[in-house]
N, C-alpha and C. Protein backbone atom coordinates (compact mmCIF):
# COMPACT_ATOMS: atom_id res chain seq x y z
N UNK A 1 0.85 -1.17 0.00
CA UNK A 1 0.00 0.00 0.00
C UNK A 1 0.90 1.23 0.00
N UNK A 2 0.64 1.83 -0.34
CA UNK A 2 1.59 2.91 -1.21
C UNK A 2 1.21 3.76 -0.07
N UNK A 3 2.72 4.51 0.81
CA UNK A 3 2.85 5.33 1.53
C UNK A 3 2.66 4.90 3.04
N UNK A 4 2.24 3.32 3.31
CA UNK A 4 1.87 3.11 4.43
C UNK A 4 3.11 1.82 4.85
N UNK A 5 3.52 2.25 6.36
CA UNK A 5 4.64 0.81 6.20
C UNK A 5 3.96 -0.48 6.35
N UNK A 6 4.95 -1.15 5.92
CA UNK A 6 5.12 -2.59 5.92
C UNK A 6 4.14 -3.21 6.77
N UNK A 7 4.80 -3.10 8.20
CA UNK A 7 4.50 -3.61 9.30
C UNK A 7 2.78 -3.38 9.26
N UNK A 8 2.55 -2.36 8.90
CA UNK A 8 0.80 -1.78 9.32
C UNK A 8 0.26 -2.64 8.28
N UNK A 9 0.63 -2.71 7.07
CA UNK A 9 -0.15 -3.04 6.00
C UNK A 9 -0.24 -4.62 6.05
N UNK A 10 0.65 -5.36 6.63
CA UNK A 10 0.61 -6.80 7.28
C UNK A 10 -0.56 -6.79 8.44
N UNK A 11 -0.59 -5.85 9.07
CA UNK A 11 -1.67 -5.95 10.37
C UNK A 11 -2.84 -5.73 9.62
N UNK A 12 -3.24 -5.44 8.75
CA UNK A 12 -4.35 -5.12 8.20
C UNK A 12 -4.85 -6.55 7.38
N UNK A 13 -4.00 -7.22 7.23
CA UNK A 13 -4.25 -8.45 6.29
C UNK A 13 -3.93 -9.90 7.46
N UNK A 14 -5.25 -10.83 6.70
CA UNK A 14 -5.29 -11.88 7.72
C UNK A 14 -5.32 -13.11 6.64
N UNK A 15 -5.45 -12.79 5.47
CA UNK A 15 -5.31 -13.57 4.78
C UNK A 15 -4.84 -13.46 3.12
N UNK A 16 -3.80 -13.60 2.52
CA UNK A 16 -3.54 -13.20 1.11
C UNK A 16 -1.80 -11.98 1.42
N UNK A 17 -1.35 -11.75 0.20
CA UNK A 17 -0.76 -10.81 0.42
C UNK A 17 -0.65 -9.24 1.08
N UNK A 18 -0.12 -8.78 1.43
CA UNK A 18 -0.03 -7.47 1.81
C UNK A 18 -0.68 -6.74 0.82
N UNK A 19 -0.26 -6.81 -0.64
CA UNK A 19 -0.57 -5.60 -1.52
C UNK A 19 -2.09 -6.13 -1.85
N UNK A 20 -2.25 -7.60 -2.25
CA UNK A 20 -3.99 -7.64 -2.03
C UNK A 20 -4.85 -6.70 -1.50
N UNK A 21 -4.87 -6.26 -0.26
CA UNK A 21 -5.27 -5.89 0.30
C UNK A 21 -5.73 -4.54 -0.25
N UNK A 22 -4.21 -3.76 -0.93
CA UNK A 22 -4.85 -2.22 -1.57
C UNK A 22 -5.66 -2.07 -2.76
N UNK A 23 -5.45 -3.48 -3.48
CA UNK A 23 -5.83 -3.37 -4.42
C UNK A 23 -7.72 -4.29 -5.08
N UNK A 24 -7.82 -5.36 -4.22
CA UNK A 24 -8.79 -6.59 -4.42
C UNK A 24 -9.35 -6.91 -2.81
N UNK A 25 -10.49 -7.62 -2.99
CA UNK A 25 -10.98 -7.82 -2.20
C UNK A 25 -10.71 -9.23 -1.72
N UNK A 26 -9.25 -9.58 -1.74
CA UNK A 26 -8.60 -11.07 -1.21
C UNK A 26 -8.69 -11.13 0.02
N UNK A 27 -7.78 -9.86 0.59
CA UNK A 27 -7.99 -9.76 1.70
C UNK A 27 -8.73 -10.17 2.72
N UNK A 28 -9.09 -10.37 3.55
CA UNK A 28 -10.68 -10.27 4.93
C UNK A 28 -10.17 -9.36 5.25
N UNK A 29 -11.48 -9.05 6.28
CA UNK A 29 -11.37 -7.90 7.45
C UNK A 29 -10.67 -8.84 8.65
N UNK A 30 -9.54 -8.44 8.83
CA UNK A 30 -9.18 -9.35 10.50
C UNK A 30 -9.75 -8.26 11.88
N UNK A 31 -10.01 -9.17 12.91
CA UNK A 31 -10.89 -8.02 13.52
C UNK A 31 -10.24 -7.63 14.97
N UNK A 32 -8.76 -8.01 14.52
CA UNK A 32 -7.74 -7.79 15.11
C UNK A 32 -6.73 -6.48 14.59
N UNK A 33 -7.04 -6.13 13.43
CA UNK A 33 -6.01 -5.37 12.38
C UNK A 33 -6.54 -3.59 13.10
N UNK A 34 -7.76 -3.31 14.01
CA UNK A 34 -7.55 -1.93 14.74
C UNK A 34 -7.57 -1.03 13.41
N UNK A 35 -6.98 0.13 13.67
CA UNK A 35 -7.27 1.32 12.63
C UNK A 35 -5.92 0.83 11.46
N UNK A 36 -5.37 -0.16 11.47
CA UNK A 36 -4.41 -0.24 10.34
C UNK A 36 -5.54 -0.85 8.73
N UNK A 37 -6.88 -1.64 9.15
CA UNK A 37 -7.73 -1.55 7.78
C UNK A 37 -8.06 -0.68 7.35
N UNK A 38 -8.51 0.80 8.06
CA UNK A 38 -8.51 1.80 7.55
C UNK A 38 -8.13 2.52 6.12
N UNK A 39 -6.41 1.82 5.78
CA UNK A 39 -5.70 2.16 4.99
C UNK A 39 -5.39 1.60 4.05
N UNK A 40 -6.73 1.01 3.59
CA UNK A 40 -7.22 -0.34 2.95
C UNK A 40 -8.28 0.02 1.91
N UNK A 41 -8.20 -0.10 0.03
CA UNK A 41 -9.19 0.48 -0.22
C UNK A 41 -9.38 -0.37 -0.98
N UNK A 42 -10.06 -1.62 -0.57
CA UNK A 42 -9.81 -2.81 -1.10
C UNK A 42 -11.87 -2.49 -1.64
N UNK A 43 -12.34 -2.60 -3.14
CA UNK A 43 -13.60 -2.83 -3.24
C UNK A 43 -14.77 -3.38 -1.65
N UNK A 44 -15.87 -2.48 -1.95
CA UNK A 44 -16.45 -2.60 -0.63
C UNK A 44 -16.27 -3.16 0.64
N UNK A 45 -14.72 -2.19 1.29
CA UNK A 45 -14.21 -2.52 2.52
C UNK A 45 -14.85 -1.45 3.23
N UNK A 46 -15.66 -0.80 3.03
CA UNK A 46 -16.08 0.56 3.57
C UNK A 46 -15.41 1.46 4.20
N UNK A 47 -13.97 1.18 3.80
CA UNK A 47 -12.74 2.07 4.67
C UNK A 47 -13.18 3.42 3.82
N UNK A 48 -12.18 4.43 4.24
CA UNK A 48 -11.94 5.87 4.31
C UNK A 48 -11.54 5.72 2.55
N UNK A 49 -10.59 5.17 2.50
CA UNK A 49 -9.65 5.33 0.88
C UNK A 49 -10.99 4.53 0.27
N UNK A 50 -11.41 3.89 0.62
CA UNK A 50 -12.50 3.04 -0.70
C UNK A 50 -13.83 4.18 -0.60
N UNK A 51 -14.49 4.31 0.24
CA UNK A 51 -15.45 5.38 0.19
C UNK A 51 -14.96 6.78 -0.34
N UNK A 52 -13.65 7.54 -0.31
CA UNK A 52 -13.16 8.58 -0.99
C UNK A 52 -12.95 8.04 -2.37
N UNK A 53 -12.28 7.45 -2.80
CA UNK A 53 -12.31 6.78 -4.18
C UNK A 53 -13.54 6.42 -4.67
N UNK A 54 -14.07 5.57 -4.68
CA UNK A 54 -15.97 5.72 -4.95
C UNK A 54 -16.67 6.72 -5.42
N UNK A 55 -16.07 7.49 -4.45
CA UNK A 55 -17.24 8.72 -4.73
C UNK A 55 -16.32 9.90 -5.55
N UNK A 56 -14.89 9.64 -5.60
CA UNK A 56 -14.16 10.41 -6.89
C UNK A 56 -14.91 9.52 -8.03
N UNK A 57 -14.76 8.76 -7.88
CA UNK A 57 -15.08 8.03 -9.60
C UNK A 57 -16.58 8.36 -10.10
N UNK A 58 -17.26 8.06 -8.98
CA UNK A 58 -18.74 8.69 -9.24
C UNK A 58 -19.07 9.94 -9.70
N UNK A 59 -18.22 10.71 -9.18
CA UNK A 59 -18.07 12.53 -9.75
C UNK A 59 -17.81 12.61 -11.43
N UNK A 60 -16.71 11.42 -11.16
CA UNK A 60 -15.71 11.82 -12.71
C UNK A 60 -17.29 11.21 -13.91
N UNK A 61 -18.02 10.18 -13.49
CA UNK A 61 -18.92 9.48 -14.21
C UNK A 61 -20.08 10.53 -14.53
N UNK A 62 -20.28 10.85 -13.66
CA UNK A 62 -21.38 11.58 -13.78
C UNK A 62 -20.93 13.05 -15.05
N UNK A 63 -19.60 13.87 -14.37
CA UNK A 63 -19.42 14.81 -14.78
C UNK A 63 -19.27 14.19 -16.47
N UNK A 64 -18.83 13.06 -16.95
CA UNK A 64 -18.61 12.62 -18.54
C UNK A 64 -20.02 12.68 -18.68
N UNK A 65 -20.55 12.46 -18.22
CA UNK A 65 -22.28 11.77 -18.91
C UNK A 65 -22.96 13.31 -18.62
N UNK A 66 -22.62 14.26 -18.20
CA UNK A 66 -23.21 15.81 -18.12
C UNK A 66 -22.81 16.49 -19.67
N UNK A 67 -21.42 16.51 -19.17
CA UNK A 67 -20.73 17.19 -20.71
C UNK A 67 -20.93 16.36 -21.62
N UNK A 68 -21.15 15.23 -21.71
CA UNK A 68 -21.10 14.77 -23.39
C UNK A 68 -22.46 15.11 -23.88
N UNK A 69 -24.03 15.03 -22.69
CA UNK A 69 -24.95 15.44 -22.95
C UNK A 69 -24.80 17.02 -23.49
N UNK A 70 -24.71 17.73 -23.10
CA UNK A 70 -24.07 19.31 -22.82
C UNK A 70 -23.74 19.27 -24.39
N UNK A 71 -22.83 18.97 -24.88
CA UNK A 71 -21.69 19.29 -26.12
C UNK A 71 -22.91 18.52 -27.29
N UNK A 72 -23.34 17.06 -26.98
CA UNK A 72 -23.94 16.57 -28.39
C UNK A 72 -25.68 16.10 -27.82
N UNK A 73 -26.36 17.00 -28.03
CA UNK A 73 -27.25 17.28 -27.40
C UNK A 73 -28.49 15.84 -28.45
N UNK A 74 -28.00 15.73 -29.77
CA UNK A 74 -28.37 14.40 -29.86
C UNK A 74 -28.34 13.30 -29.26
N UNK A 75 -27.76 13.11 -28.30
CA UNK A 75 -27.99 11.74 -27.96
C UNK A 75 -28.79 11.77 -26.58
N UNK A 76 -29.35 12.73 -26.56
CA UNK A 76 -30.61 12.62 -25.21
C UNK A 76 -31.49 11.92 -25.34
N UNK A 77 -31.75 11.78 -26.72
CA UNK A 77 -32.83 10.85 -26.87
C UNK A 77 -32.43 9.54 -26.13
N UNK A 78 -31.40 8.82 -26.52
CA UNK A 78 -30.59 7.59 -26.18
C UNK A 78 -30.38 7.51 -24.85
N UNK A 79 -30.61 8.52 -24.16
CA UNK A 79 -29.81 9.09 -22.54
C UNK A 79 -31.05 8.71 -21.93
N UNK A 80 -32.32 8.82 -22.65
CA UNK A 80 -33.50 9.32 -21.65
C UNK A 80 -34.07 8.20 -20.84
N UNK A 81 -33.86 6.69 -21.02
CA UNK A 81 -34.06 5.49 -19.77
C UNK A 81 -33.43 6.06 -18.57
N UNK A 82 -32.04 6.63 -18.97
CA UNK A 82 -31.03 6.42 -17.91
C UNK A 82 -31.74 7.11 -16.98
N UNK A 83 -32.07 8.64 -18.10
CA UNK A 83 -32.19 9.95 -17.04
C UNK A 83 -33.47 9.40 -16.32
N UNK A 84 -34.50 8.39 -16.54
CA UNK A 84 -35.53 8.39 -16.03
C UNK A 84 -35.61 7.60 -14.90
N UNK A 85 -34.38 6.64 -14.80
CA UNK A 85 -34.01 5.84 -13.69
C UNK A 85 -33.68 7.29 -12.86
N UNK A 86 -32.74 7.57 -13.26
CA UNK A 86 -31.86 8.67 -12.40
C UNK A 86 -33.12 9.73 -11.28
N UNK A 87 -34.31 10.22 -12.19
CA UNK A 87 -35.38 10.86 -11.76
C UNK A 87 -36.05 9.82 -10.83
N UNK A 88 -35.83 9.02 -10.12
CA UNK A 88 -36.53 8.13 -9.16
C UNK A 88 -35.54 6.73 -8.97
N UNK A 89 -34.62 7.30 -8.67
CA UNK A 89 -33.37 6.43 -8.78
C UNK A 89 -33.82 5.84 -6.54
N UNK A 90 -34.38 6.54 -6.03
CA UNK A 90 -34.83 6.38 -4.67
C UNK A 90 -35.60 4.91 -4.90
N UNK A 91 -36.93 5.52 -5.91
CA UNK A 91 -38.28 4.41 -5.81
C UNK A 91 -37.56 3.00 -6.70
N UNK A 92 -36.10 3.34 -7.68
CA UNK A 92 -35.73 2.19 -7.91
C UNK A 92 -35.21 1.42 -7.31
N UNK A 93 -33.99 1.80 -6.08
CA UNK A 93 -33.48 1.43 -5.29
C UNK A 93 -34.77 0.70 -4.10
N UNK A 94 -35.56 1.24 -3.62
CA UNK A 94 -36.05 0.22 -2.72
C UNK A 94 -36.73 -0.63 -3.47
N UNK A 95 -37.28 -0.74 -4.77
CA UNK A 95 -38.04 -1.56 -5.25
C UNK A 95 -37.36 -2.95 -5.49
N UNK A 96 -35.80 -2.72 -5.99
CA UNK A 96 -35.11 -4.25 -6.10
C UNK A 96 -34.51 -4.83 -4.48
N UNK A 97 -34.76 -3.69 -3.56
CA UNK A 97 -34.48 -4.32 -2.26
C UNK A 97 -36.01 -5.22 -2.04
N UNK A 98 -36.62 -4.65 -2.22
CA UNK A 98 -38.38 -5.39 -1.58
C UNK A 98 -38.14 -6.48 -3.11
N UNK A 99 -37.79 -6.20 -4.09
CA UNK A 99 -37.92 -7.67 -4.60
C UNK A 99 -36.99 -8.78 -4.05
N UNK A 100 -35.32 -8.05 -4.22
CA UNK A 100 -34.51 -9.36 -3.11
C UNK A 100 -35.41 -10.20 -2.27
N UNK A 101 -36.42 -9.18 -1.63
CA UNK A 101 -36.68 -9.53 -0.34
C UNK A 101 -37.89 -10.81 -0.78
N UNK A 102 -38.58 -10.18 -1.43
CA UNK A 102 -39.83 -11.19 -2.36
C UNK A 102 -39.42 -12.27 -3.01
N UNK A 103 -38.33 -12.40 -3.57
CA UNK A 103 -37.71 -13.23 -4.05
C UNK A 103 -37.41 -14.45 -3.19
N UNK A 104 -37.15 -13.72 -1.83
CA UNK A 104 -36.14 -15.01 -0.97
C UNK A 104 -35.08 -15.34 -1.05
N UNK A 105 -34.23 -14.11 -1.66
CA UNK A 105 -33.00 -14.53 -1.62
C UNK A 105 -32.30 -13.62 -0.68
N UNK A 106 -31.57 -14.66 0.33
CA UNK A 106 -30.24 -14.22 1.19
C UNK A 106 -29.73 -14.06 1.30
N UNK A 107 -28.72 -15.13 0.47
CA UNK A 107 -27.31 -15.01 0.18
C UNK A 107 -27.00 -14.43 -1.34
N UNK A 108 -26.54 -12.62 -1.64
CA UNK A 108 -26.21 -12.58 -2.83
C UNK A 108 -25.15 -13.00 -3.49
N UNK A 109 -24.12 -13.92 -2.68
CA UNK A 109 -23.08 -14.98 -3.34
C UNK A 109 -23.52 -15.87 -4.14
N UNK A 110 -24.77 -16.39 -3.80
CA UNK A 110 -25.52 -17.27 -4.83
C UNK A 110 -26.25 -16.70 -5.54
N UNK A 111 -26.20 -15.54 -5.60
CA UNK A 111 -27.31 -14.38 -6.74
C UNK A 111 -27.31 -14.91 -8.10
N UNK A 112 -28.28 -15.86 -8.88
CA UNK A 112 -27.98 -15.95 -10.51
C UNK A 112 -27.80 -14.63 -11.21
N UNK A 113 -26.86 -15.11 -11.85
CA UNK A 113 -25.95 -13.75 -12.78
C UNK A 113 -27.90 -13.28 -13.47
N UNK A 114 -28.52 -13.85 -14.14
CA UNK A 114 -29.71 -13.64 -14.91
C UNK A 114 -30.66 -12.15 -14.40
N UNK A 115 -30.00 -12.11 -12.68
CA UNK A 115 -30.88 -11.60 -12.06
C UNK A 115 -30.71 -10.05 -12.17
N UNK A 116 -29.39 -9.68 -12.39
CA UNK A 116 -28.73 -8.23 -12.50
C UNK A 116 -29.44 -7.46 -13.89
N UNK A 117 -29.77 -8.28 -14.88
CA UNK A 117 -29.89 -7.52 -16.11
C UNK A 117 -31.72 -7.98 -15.64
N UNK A 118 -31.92 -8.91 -15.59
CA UNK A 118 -33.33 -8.79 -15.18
C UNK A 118 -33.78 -7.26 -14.54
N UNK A 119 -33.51 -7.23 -13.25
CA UNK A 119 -33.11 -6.03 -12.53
C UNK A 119 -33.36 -4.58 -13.20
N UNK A 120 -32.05 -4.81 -13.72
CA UNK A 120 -31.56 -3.07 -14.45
C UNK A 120 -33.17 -3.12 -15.77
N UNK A 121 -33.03 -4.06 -16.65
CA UNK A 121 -34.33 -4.10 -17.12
C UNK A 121 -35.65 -3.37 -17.08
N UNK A 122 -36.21 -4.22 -15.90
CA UNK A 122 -37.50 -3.85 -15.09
C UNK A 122 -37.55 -2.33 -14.67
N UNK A 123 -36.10 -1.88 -13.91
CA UNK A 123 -36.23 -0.31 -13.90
C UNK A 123 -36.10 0.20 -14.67
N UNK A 124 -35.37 0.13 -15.95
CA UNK A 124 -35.58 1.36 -16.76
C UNK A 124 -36.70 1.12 -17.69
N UNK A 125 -37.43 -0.15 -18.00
CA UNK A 125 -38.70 0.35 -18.16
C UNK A 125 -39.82 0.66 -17.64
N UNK A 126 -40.07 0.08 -16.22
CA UNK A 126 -41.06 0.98 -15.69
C UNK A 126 -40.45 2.50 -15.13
N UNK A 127 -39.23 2.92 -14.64
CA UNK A 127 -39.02 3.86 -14.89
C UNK A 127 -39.22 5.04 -16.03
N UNK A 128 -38.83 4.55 -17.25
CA UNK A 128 -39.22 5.23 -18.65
C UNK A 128 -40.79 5.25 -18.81
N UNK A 129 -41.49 4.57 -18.50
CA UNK A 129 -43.38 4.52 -18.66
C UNK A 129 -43.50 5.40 -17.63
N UNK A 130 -43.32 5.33 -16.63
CA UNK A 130 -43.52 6.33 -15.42
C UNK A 130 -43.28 7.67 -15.62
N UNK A 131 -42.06 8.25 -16.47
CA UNK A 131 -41.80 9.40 -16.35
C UNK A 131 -42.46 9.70 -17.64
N UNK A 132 -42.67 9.09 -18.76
CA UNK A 132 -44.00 9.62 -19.23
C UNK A 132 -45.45 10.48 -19.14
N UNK A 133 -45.58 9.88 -17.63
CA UNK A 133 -46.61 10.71 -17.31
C UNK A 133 -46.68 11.24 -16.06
N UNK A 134 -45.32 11.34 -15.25
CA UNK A 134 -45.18 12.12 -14.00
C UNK A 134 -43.62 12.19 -13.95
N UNK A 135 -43.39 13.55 -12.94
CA UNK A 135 -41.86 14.12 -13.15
C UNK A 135 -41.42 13.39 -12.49
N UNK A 136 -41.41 13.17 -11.33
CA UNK A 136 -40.76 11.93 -10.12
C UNK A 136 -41.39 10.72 -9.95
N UNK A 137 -40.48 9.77 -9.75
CA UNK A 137 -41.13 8.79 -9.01
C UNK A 137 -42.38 8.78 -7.90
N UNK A 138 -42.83 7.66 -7.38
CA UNK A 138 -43.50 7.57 -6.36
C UNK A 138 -42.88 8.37 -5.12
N UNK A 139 -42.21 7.32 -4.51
CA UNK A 139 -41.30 7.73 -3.12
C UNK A 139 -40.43 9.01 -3.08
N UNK A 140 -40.35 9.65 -4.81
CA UNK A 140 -39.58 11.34 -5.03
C UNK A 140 -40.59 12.31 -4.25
N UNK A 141 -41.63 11.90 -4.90
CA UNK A 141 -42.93 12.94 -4.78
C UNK A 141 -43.08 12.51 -3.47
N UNK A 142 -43.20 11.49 -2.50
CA UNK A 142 -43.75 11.41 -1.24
C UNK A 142 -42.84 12.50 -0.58
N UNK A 143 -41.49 12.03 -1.06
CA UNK A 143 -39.79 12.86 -0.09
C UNK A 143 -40.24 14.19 -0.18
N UNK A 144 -40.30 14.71 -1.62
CA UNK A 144 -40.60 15.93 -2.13
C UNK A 144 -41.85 17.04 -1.10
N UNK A 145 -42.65 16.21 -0.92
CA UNK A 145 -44.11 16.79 -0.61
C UNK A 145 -43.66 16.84 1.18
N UNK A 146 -42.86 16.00 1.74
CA UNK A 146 -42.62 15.94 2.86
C UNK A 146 -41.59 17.28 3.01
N UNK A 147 -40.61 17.59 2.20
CA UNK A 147 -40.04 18.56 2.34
C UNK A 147 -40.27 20.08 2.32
N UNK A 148 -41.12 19.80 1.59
CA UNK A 148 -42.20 21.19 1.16
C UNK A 148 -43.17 21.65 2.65
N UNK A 149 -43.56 20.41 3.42
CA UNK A 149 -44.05 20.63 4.04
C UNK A 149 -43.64 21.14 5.58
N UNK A 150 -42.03 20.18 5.34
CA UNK A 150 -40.95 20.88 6.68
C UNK A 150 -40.59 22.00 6.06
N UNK A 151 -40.29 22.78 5.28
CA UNK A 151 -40.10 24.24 4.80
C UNK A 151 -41.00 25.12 5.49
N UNK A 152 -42.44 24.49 5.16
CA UNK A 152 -43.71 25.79 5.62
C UNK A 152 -43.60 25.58 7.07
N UNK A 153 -43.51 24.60 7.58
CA UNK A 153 -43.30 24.42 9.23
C UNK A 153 -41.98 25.45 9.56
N UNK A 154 -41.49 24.81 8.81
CA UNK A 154 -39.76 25.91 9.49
C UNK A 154 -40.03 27.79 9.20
N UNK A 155 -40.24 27.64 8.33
CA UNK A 155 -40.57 29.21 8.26
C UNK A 155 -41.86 30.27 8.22
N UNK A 156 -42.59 29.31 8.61
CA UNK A 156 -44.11 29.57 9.05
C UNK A 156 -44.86 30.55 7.68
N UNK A 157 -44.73 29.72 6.55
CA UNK A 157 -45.37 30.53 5.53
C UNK A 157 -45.85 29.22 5.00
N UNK A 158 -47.01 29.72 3.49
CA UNK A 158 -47.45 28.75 2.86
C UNK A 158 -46.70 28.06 2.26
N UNK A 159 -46.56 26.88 1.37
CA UNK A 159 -45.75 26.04 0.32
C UNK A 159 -45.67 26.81 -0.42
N UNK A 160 -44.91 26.57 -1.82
CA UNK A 160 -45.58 27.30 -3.09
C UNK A 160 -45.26 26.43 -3.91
């Protein structure tokens, strides 16, 4: 692990190499290794370096898929599932949790591969039919209407 010694980056690892650890998810969590996993940005270790990295890459993703919209304004058409997931990206997210859940499945180590594109599928077309005929999702508009409504509470005026 680049910049961190030896010794720490061994305490952090309980199983596999040292450099595993910065790079793959070989590693385990040892639950002995104290704040030396920390320095560990091994795919969903939920350390500091993997959650800062994540959410750089997420910036950089987003910011390509802004500007390329931005610059070639043709391909919105092509864009517009995404953007419609994205517009109720909330009501998509709990909907494949309550299906996991409907499903019965526990363990996503045994997840059939079939199930991911199934998944992504189902949301962007009922997402895309949905935003057809309303701006947000379900659970947007519930959040939405709830916020509107702590606004008029907080500052003692009407909505608008």
């Amino acid at each position: 692990m680049p910049g961190v010694p030896a010794a720490l980056a061994a305490d952090a690892t309980w199983d596999g190499p040292v450099m595993a650890s910065w790079w793959s998810d070989v590693a385990g969590v040892s639950e002995t290794s104290g704040t030396a996993w920390l320095w560990v940005a091994a795919p969903h270790s939920e350390t500091t370096l993997s959650v800062i990295a994540n959410t750089g890459i997420a910036l950089l993703v987003l910011t390509a898929c802004v500007t390329a919209l931005d610059r070639l304004p043709r391909l919105t058409p092509w864009a517009r599932p995404v953007i419609a997931v994205g517009s109720m990206s909330l009501t998509a997210y709990v909907l494949h949790i309550v299906l996991i859940r409907a499903l019965g499945i526990k363990d996503l180590d045994g997840l059939p591969l079939f199930l991911l594109p199934a998944f992504i599928t189902a949301a962007v077309l009922l997402a895309t039919a949905w935003s057809r005929f309303f701006r947000r999702g379900p659970l947007e508009h519930l959040l939405h209407g709830a916020t509107r409504l702590a606004d008029t509470v907080a500052r003692g005026r009407p909505g608008t």
